[in-house]
N, C-alpha and C. Protein backbone atom coordinates (compact mmCIF):
# COMPACT_ATOMS: atom_id res chain seq x y z
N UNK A 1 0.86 -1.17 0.00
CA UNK A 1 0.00 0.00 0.00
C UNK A 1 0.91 1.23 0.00
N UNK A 2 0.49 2.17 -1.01
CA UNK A 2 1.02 3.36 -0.98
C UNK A 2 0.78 4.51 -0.80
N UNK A 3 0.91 5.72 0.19
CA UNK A 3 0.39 6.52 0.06
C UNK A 3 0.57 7.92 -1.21
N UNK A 4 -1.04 8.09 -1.45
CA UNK A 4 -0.54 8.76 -2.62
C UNK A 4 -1.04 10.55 -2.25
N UNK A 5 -1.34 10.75 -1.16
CA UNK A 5 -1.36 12.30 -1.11
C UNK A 5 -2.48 12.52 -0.24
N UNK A 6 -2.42 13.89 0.18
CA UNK A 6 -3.63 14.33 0.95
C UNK A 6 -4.92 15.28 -0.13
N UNK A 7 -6.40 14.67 -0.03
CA UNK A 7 -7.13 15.37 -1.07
C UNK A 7 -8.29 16.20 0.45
N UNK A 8 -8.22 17.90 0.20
CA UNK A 8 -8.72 18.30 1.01
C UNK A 8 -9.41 19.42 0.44
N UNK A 9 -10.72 20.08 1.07
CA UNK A 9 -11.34 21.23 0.79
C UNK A 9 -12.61 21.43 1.40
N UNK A 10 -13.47 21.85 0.91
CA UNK A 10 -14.52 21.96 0.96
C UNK A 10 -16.01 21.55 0.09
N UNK A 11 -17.32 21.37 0.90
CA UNK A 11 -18.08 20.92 -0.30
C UNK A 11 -19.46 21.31 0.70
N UNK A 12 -20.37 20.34 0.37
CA UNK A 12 -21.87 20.18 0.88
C UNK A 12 -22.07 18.26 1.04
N UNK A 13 -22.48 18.55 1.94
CA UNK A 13 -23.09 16.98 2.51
C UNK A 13 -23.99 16.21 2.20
N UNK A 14 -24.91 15.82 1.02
CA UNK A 14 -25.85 15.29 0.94
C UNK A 14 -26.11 13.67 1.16
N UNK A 15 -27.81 13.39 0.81
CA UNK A 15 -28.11 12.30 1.51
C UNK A 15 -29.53 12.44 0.47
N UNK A 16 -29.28 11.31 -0.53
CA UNK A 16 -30.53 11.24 -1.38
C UNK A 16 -31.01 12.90 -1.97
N UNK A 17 -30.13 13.36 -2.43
CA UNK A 17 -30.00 14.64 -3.30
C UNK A 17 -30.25 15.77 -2.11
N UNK A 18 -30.56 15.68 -0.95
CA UNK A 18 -31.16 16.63 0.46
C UNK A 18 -29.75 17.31 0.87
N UNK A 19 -29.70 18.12 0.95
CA UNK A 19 -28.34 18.92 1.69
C UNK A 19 -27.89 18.93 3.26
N UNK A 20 -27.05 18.34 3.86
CA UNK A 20 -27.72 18.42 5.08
C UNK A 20 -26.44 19.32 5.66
N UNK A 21 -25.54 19.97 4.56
CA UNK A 21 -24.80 21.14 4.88
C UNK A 21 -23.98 20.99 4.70
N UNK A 22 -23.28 22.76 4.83
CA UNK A 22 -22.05 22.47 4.45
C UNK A 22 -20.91 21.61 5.50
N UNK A 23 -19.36 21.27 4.51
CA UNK A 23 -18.72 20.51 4.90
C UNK A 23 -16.86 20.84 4.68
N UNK A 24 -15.94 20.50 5.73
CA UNK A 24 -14.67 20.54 4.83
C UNK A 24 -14.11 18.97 5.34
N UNK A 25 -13.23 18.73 4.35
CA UNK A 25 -12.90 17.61 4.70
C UNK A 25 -11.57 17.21 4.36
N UNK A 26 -10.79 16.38 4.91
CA UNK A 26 -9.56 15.58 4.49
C UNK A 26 -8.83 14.68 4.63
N UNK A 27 -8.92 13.94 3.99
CA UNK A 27 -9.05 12.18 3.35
C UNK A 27 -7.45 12.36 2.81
N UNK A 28 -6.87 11.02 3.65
CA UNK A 28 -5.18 10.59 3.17
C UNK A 28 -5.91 9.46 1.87
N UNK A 29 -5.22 9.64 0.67
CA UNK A 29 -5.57 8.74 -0.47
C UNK A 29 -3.95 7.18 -0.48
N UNK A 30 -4.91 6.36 -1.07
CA UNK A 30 -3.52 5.02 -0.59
C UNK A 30 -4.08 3.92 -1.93
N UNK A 31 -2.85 3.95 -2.68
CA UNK A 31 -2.94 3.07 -3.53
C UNK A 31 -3.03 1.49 -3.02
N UNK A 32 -3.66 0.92 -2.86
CA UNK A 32 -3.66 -0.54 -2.75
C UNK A 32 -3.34 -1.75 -3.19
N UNK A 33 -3.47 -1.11 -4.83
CA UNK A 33 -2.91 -2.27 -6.02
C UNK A 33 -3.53 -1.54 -6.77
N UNK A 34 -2.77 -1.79 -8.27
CA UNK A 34 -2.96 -0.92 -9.16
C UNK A 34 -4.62 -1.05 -9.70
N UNK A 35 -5.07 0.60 -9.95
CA UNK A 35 -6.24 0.57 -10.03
C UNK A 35 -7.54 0.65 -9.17
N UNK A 36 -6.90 0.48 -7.68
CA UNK A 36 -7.61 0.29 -6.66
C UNK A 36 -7.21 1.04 -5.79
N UNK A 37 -8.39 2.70 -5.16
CA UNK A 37 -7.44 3.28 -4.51
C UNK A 37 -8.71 3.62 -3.20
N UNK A 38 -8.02 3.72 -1.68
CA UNK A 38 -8.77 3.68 -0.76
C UNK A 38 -8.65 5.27 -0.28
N UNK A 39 -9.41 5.31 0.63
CA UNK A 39 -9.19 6.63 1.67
C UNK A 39 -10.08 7.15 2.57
N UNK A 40 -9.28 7.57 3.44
CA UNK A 40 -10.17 7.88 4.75
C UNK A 40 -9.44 9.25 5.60
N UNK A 41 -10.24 10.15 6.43
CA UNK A 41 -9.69 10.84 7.19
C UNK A 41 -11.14 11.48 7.98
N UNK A 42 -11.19 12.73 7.88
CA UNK A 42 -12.18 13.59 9.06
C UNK A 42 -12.96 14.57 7.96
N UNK A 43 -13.97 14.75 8.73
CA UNK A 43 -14.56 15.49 7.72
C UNK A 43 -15.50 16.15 8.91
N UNK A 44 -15.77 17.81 8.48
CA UNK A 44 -15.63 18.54 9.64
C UNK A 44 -17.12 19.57 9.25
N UNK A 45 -18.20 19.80 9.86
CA UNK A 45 -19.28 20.15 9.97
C UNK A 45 -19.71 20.97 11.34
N UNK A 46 -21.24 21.76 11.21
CA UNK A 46 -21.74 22.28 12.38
C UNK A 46 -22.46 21.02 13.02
N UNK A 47 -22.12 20.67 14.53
CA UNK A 47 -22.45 19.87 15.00
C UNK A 47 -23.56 18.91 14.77
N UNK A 48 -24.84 20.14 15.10
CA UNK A 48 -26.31 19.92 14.26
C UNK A 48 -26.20 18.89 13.44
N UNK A 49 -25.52 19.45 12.20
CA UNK A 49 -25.64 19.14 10.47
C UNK A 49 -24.71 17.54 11.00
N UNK A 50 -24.13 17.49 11.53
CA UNK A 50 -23.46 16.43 11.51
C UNK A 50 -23.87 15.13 12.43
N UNK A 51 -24.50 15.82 13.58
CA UNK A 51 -25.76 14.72 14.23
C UNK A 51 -26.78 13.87 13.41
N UNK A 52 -27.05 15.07 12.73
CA UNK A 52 -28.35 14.35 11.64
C UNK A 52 -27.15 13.80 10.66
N UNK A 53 -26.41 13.51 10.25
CA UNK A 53 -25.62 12.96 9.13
C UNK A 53 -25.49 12.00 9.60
N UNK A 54 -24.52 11.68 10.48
CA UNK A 54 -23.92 10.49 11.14
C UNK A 54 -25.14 9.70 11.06
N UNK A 55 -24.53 8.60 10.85
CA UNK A 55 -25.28 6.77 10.68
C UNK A 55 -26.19 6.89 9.47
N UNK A 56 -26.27 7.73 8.88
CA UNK A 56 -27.42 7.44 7.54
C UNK A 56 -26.16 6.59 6.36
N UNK A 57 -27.06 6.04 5.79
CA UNK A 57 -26.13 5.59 4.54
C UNK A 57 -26.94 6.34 3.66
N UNK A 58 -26.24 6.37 2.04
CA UNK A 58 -26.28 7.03 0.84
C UNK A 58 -25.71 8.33 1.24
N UNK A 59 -24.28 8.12 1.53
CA UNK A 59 -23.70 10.14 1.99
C UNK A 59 -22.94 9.99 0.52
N UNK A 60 -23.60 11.83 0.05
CA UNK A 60 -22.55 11.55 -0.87
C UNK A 60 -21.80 13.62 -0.10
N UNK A 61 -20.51 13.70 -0.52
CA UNK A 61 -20.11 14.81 -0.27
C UNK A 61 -19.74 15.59 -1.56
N UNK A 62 -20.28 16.30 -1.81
CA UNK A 62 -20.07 17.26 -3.29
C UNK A 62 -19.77 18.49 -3.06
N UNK A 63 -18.22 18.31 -3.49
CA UNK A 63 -16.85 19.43 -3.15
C UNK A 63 -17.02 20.59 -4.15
N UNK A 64 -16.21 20.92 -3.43
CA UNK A 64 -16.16 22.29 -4.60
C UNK A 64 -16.04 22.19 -6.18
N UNK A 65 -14.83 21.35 -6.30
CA UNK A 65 -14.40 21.29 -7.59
C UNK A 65 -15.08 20.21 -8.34
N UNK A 66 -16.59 20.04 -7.85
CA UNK A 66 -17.16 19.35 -8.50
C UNK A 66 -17.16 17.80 -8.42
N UNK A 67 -16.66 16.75 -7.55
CA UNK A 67 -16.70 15.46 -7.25
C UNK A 67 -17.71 15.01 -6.32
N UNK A 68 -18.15 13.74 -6.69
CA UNK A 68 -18.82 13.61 -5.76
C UNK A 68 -18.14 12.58 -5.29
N UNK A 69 -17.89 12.26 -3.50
CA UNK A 69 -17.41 11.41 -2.96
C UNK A 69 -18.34 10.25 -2.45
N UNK A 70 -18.27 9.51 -2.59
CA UNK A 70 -19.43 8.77 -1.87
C UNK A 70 -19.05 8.32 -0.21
N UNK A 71 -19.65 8.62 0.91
CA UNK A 71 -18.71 8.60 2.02
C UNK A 71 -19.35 7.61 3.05
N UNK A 72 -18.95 6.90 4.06
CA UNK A 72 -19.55 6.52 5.48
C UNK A 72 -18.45 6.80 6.38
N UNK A 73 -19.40 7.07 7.77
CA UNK A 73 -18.89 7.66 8.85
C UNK A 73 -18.48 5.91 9.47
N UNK A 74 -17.01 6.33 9.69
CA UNK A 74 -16.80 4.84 10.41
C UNK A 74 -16.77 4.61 11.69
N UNK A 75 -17.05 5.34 12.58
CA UNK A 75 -17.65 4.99 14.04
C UNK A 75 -18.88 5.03 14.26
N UNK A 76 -18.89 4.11 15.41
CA UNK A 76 -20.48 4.03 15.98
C UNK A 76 -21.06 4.76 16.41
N UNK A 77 -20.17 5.70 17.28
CA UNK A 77 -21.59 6.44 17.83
C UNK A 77 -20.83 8.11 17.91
N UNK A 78 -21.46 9.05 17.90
CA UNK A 78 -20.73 10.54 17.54
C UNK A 78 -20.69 10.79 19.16
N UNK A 79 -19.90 11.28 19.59
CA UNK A 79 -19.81 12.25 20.52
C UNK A 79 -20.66 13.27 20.66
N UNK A 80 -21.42 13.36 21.94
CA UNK A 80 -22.17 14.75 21.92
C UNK A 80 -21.91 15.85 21.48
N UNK A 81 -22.04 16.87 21.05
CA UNK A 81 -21.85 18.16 20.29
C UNK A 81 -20.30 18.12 19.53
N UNK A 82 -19.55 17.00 18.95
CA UNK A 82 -19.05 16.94 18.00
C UNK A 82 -19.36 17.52 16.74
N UNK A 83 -18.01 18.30 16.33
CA UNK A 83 -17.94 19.14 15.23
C UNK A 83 -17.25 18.22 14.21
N UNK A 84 -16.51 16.72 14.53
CA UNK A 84 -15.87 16.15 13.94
C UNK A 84 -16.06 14.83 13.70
N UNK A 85 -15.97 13.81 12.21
CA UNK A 85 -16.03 12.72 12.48
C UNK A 85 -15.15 12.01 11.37
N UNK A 86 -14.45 10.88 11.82
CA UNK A 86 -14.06 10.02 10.73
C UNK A 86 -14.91 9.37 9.77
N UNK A 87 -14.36 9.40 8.61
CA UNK A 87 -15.33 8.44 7.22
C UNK A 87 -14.37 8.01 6.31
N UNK A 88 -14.64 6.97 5.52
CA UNK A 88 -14.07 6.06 4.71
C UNK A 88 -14.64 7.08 3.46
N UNK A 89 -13.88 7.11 2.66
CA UNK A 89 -14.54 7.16 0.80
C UNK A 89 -14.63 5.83 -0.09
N UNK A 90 -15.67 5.57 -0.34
CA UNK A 90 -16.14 4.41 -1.50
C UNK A 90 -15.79 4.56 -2.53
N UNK A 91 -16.32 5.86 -2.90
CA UNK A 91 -16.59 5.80 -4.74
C UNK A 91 -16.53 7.44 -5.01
N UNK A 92 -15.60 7.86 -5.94
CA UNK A 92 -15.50 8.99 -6.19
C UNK A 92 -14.26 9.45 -6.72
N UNK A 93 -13.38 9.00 -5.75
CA UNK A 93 -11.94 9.28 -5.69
C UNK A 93 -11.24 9.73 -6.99
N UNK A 94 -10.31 10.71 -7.09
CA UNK A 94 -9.66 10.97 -7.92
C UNK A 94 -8.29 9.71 -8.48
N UNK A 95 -8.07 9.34 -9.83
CA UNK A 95 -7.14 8.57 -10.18
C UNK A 95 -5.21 9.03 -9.58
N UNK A 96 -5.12 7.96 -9.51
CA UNK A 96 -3.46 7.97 -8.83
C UNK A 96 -2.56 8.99 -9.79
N UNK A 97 -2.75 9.64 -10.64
CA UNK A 97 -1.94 10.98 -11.27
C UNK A 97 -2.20 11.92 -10.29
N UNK A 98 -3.81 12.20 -10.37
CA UNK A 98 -4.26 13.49 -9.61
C UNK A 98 -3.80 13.72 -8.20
N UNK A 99 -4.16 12.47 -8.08
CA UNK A 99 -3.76 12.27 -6.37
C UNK A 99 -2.31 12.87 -6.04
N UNK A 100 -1.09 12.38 -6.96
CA UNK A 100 0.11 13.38 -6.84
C UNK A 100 -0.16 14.74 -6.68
N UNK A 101 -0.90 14.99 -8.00
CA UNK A 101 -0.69 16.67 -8.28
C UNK A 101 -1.17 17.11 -6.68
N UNK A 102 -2.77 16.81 -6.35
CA UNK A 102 -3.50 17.23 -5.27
C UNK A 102 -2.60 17.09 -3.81
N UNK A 103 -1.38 16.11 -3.81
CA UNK A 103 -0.91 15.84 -2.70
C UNK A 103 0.36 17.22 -2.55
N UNK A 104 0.89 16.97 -3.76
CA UNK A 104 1.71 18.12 -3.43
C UNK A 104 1.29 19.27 -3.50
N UNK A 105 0.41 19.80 -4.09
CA UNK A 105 -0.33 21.25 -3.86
C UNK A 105 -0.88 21.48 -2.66
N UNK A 106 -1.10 20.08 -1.42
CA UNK A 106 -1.32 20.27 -0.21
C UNK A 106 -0.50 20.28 0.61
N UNK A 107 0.87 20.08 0.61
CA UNK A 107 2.32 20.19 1.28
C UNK A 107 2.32 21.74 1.19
């Protein structure tokens, strides 16, 4: 496994096309085998917006620059008035070129 960069910014949170707010986020990207790329980190909201987020499935996060990430929160249970939570990315991810460019433009 390799790591291939940090992909970070900003976006909106949705859940079956519904907004449930805005979002910033940043996900370490890791090549796994060619073609196959994982990632996970924190992704950072108003508490509220992120109470009601946490545990739903169908999250998708739609960034600025136009991607949609497809995301789940990987703990069980949120902390009371948490502003913060870990999530995995499924489906979305940028290909292992970008991931360079995006990693070093985040150094």
């Amino acid at each position: 496994m390799r790591h291939l960069g940090v992909l970070k910014g900003s976006g909106s949170l949705e859940c079956e096309g519904k907004s449930l707010g805005r979002a910033d986020y940043e996900f370490d990207g890791y090549l796994v085998r060619p073609g196959e790329i994982v990632a996970s980190g924190e992704v950072h909201m108003d508490a509220v917006a992120l109470a009601e987020a946490f545990g739903r499935a169908n999250l998708v996060l739609r960034t600025e620059d136009g991607r949609l990430l497809s995301i789940r929160f990987s703990g069980k249970r949120l902390p009371a008035e948490s502003a913060v939570a870990h999530a995995d990315v499924r489906e979305g991810l940028p290909d292992e070129k970008e991931w360079r460019r995006s990693g070093q433009d985040a150094q």
